[in-house]
Protein backbone atom coordinates (compact mmCIF):
# COMPACT_ATOMS: atom_id res chain seq x y z
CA UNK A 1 -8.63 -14.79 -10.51
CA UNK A 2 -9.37 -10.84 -11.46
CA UNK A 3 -12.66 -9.58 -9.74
CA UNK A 4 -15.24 -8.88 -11.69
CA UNK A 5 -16.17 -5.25 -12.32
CA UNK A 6 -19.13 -3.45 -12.97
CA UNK A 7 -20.06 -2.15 -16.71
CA UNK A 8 -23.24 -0.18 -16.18
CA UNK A 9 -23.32 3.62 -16.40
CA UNK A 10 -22.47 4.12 -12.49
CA UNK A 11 -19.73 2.49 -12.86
CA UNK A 12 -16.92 4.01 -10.27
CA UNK A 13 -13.49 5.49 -11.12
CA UNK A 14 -11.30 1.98 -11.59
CA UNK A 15 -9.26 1.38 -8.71
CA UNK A 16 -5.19 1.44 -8.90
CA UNK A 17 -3.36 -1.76 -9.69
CA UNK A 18 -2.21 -3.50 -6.90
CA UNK A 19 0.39 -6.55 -6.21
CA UNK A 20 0.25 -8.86 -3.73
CA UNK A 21 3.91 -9.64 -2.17
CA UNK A 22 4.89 -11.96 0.80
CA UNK A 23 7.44 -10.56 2.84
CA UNK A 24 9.27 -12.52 5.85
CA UNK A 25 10.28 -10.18 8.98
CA UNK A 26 12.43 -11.06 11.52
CA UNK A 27 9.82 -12.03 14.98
CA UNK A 28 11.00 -8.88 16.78
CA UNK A 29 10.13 -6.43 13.41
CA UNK A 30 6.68 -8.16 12.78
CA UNK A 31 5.62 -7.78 16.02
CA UNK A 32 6.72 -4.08 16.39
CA UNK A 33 4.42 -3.55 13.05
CA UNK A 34 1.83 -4.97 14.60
CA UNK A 35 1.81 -2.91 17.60
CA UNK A 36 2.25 0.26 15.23
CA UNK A 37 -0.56 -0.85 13.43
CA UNK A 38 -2.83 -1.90 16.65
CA UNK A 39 -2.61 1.77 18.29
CA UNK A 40 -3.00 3.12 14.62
CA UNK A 41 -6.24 0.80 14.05
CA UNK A 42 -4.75 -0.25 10.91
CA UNK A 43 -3.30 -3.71 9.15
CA UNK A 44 -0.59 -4.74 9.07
CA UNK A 45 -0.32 -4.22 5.52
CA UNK A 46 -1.28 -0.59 5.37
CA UNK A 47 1.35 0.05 8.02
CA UNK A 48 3.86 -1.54 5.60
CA UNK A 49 2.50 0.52 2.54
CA UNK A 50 3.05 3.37 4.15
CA UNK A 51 6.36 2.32 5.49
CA UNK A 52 7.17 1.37 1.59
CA UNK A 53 6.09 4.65 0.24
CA UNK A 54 7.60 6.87 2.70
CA UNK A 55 11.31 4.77 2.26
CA UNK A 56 10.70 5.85 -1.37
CA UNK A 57 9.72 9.56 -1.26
CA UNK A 58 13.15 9.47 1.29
CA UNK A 59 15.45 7.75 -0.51
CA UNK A 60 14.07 8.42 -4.34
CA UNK A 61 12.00 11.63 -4.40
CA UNK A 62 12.12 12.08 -8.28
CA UNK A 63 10.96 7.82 -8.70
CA UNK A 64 8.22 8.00 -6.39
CA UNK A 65 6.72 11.43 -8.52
CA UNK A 66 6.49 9.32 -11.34
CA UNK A 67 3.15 7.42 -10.70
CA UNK A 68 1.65 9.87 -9.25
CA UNK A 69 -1.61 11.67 -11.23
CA UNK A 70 -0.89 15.47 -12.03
CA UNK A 71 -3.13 18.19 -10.85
């Protein structure tokens, strides 16, 4: 179910889209995240964001440009 969003005057910039995904790691993996993510003070998930966009910018630097606001 979408959350409902504000439509008065103050209303904030709208966030970006997101997806939800559900990704199985092997025990060893998942736990290193988790340490990564403990001495970071992070979740879990942001540690895997960033993880996913950095594997991008590395592997496909002109893709991960593309949704990306200009100046």
């Amino acid at each position: 179910m979408p959350a409902k969003r504000s439509e008065g005057p103050d209303k904030a910039a709208p966030e970006p889209r997101t997806t939800r995904a559900s990704i199985s790691f092997p025990q060893e993996i998942y736990a290193t995240v988790e340490q990564i993510a403990r001495g970071k003070k992070v979740s879990v998930a942001w540690v895997v964001r960033e993880a996913t966009e950095q594997y991008i910018k590395e592997q496909w630097p002109l893709l991960s440009a593309v949704d990306k606001p200009g100046p």
